[in-house]
Protein backbone atom coordinates (compact mmCIF):
# COMPACT_ATOMS: atom_id res chain seq x y z
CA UNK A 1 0.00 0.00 0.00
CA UNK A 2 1.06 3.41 -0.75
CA UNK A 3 2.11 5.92 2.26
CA UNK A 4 4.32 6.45 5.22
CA UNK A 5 5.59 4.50 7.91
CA UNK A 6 8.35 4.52 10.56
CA UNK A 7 11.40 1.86 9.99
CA UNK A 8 11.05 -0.78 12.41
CA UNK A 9 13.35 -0.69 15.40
CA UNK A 10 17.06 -2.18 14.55
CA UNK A 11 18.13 -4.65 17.42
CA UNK A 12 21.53 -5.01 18.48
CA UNK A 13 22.76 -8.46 20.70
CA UNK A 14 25.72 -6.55 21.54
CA UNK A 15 23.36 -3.68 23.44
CA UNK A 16 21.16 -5.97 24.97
CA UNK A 17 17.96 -5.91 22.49
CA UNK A 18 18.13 -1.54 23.03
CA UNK A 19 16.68 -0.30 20.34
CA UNK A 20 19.53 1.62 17.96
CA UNK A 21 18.52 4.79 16.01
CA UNK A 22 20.47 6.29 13.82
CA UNK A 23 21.86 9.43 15.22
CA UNK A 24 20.65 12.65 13.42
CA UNK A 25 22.99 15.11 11.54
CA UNK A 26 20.46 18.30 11.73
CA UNK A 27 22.69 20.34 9.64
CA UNK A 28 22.48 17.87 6.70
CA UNK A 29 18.46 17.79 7.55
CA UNK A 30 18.18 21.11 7.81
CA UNK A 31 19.71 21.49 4.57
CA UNK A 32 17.23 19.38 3.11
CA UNK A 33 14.02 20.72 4.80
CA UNK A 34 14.70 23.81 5.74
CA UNK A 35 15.80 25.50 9.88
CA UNK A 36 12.58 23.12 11.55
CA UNK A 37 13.68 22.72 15.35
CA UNK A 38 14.37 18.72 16.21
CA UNK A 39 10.94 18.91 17.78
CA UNK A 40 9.14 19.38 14.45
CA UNK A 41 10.87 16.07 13.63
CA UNK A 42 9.22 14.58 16.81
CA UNK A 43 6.11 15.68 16.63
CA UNK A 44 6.42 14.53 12.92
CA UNK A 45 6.69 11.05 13.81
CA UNK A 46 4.98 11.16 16.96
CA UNK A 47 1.92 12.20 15.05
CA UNK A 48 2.70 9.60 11.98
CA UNK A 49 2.11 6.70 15.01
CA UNK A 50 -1.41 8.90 15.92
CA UNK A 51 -2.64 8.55 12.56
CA UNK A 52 -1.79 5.27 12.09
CA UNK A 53 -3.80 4.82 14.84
CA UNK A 54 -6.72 6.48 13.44
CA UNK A 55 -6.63 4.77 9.60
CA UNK A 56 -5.90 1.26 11.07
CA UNK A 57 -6.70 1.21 14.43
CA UNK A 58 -4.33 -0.97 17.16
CA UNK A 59 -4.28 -3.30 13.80
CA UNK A 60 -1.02 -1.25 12.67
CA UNK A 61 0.49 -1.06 16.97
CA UNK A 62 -0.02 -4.99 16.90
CA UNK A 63 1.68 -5.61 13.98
CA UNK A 64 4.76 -3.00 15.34
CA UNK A 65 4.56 -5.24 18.43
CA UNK A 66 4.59 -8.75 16.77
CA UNK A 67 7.22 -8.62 13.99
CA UNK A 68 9.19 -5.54 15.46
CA UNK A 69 8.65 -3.81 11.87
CA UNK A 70 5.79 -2.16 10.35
CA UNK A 71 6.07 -3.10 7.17
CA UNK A 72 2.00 -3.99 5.89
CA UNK A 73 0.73 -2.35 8.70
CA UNK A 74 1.05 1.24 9.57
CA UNK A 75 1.30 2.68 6.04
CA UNK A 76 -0.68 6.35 5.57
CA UNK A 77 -0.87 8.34 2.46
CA UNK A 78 0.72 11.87 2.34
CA UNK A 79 -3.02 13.58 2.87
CA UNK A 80 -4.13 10.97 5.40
CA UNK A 81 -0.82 12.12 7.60
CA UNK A 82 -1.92 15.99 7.30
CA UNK A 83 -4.79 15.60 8.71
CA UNK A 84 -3.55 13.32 11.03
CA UNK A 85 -1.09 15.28 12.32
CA UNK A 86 -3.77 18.32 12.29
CA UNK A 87 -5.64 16.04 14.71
CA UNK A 88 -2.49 15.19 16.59
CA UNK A 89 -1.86 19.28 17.05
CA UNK A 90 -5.28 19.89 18.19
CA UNK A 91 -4.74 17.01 20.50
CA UNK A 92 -1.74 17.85 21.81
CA UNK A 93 -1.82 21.70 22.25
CA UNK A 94 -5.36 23.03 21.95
CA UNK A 95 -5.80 26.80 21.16
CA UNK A 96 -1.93 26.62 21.08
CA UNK A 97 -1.38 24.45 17.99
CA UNK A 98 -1.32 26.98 15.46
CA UNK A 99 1.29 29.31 17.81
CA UNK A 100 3.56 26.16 18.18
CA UNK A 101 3.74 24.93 14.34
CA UNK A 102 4.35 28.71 13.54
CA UNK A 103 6.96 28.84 16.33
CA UNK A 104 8.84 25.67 14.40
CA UNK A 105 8.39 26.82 11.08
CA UNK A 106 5.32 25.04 10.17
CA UNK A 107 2.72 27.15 8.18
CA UNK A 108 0.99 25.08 5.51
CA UNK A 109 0.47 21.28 4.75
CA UNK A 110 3.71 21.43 2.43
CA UNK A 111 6.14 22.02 5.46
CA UNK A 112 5.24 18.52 6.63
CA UNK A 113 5.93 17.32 3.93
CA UNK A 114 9.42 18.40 3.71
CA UNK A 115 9.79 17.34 7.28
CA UNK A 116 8.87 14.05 6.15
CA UNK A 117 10.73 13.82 3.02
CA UNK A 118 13.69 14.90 5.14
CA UNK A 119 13.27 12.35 7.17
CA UNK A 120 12.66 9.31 4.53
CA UNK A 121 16.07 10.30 2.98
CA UNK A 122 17.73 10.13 6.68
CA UNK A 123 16.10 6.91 7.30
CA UNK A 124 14.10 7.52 9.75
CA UNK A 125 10.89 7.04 7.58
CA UNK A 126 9.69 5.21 4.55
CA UNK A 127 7.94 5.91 1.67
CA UNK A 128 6.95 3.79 -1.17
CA UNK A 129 7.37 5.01 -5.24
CA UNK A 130 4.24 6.75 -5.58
CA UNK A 131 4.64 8.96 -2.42
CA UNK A 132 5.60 12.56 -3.75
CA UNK A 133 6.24 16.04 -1.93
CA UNK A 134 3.42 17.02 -3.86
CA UNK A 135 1.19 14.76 -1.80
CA UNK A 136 1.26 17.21 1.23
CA UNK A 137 0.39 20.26 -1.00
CA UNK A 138 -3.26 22.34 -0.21
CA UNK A 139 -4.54 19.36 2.25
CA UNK A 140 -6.16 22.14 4.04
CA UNK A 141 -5.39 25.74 5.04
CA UNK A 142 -4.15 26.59 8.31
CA UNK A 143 -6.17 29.24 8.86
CA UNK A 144 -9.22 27.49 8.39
CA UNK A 145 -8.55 24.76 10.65
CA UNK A 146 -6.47 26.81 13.46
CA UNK A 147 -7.91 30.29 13.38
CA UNK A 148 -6.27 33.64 11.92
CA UNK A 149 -4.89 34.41 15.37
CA UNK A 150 -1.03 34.96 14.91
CA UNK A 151 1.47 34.19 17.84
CA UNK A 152 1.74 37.68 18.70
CA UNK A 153 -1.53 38.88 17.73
CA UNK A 154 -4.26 39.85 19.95
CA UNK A 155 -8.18 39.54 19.76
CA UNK A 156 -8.37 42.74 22.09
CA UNK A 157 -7.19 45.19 20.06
């Protein structure tokens, strides 16, 4: 199926079956995205396991669990992961969301996707051949879904 998914944790004997991730270079990710704080990253992902959640339900956490990869089971297309991660920002900080993506960076549907294109080409996501930066373009409008209040701005005045 077409989409997005984590790479499965790597195991290592030597470490004691500790999960090993591959340590980030942020100035060769930044190059590639654009200056997003290591938190967008986070969030990214953190938000790709929320939607999973919501297109397949504990289906795509149970097969994480099982076989220790997701391969089959937590895939999400480029449009299902906006709006996932539009949920997951609403979730997570309320009336804030909109301040916080703005404070990383994060405007419009297209920055996630080149958080998450970023990411697939440091490893840290997948993608199969159909998946496209173009995917995350116009999923919906920011101001639309988190208000036109600006960090900074005031409803008072």
């Amino acid at each position: 199926p077409a989409g997005f998914g984590t790479r499965g944790p790597r195991w290592s004997k030597e470490m004691g079956n500790v999960p090993m991730h591959p340590k980030p270079n942020w100035n060769e990710i930044r190059e590639r995205a654009g200056n997003f704080p290591p938190q967008a990253y986070q969030f990214v992902r953190e938000g790709l396991g929320h939607t999973a959640r919501l297109v397949h339900g504990e289906r795509g956490e149970s097969h994480l669990e099982a076989t220790g990869t997701d391969e089959g089971g937590r895939h999400v297309s480029g449009q299902q992961l906006c709006l996932g991660l539009k949920d997951y920002a609403l979730k997570q900080y309320g009336l804030l969301a909109r301040t916080v993506l703005t404070h990383w960076g994060i405007q419009r549907t297209e920055d996630f996707g080149r958080v998450v294109f970023a990411m697939v080409e440091a490893g840290w996501m997948r993608k199969t051949q159909e998946d496209t930066p173009e995917d995350f373009e116009g999923v919906f409008d920011f101001d639309d879904v988190f208000g036109t209040l600006r960090p900074g701005e005031s409803r008072l005045s």
